[in-house]
N, C-alpha and C. Protein backbone atom coordinates (compact mmCIF):
# COMPACT_ATOMS: atom_id res chain seq x y z
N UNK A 1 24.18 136.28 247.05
CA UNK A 1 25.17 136.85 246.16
C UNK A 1 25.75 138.08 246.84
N UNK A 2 27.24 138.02 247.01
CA UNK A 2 27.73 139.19 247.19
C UNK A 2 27.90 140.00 246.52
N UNK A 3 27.67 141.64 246.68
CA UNK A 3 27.69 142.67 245.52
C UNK A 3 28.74 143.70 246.63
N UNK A 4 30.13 144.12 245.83
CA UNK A 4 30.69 145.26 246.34
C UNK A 4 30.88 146.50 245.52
N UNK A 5 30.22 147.90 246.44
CA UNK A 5 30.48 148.85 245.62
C UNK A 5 32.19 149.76 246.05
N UNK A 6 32.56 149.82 245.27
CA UNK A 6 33.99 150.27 245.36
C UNK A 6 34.10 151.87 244.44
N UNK A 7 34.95 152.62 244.81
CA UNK A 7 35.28 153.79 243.99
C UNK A 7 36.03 153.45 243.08
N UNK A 8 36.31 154.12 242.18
CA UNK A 8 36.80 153.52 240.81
C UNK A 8 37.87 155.11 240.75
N UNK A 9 39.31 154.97 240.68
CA UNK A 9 40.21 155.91 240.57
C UNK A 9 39.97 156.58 239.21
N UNK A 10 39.99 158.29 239.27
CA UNK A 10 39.77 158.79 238.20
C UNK A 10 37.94 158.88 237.75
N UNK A 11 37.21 158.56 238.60
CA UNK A 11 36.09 159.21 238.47
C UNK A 11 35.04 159.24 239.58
N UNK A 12 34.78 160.59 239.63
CA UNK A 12 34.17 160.97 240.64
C UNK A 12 32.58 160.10 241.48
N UNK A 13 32.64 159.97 242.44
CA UNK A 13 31.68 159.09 243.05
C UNK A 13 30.88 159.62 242.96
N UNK A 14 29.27 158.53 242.78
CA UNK A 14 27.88 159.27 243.13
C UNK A 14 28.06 159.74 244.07
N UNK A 15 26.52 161.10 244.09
CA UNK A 15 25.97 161.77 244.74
C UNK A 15 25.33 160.55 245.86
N UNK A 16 25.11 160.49 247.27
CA UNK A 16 24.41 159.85 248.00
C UNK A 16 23.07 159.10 247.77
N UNK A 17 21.92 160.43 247.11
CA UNK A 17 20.76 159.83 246.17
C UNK A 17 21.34 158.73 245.32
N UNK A 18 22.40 159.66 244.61
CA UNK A 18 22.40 158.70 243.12
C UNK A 18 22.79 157.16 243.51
N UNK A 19 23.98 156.84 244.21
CA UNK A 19 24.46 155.70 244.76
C UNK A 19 23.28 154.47 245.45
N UNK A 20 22.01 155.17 246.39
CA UNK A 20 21.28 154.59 246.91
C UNK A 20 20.09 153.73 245.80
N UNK A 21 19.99 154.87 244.38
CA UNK A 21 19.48 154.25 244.03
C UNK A 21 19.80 153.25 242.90
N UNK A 22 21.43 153.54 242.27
CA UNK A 22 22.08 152.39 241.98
C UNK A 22 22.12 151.56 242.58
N UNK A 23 22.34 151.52 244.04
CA UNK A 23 22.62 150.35 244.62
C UNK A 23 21.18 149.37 244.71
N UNK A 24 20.08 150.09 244.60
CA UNK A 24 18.83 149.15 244.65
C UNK A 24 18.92 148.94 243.24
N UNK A 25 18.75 149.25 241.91
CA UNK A 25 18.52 148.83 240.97
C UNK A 25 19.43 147.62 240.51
N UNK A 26 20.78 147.43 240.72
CA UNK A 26 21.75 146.80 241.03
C UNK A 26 21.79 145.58 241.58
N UNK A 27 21.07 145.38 243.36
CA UNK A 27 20.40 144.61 244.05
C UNK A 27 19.54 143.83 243.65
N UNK A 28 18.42 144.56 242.67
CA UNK A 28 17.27 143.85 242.10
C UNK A 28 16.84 143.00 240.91
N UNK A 29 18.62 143.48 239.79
CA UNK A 29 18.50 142.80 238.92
C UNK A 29 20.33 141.99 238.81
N UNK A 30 20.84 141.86 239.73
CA UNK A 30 21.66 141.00 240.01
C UNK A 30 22.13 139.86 239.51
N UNK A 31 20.79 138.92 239.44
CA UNK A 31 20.78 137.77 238.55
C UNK A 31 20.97 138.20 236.91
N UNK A 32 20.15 139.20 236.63
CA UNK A 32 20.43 139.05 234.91
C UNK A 32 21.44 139.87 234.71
N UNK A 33 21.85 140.66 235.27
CA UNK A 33 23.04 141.44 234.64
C UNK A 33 24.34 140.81 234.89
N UNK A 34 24.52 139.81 235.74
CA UNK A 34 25.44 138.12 235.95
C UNK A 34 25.60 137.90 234.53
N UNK A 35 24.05 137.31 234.26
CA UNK A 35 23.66 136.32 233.03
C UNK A 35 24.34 137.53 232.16
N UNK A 36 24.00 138.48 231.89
CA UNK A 36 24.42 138.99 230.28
C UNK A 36 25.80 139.24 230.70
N UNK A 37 26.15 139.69 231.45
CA UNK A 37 27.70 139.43 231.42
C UNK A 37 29.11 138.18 231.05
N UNK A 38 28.45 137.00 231.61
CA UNK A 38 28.35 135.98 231.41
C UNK A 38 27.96 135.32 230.03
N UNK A 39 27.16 136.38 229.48
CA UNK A 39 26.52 135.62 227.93
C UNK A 39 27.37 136.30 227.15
N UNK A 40 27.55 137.51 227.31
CA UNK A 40 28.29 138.33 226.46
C UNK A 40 29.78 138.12 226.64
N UNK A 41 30.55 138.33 227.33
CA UNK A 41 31.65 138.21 227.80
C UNK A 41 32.79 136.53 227.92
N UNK A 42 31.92 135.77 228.08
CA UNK A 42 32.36 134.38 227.79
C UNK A 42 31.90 133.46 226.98
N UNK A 43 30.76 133.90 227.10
CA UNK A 43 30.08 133.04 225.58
C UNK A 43 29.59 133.60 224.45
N UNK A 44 30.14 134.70 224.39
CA UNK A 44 30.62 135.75 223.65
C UNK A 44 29.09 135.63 222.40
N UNK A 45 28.32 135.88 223.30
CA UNK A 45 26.45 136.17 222.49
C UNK A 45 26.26 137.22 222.60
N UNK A 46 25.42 137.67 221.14
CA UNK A 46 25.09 139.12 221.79
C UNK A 46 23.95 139.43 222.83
N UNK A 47 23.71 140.06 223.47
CA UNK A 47 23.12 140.59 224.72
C UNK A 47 21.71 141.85 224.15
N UNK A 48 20.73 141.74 224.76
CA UNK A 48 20.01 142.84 224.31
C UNK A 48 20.27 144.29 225.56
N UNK A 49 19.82 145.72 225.06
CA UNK A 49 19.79 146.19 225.53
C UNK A 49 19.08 146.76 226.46
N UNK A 50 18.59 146.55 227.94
CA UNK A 50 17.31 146.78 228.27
C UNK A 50 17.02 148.55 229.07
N UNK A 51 16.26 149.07 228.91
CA UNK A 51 15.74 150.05 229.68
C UNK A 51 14.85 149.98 230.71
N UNK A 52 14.90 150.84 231.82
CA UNK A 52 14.38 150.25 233.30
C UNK A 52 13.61 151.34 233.06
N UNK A 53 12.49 151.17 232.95
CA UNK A 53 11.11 152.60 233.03
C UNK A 53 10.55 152.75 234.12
N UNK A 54 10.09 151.88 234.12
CA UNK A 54 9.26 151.85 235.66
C UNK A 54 9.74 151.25 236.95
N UNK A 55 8.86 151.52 237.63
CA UNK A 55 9.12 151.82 239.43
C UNK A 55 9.77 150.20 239.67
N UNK A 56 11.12 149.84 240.78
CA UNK A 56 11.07 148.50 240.75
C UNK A 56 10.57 148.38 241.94
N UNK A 57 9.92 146.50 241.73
CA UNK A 57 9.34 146.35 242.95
C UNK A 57 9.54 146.54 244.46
């Protein structure tokens, strides 16, 4: 799966940290945040909300 990160006009880019570790959390859950996009957005279901607590693998 290709993932591109792009700047978005009108708001300021992560910090280097911050970006590196979006970009892994991002990387790692790829597949489901597809799926709820996909669930929510076209098959218009509602989606739960999840929180990432702990360390990813």
């Amino acid at each position: 799966m290709r993932i591109d990160f792009v700047d978005q006009p009108g708001r300021p880019p992560l910090k280097p940290a911050e970006m590196d570790h979006f970009r892994e959390v991002v990387r790692a859950r790829a597949q489901d945040i597809v799926q709820k996009w996909v669930d929510y957005f076209v098959l218009h279901k509602s989606v739960s909300v999840e929180k990432i607590t702990k360390q990813l693998p």
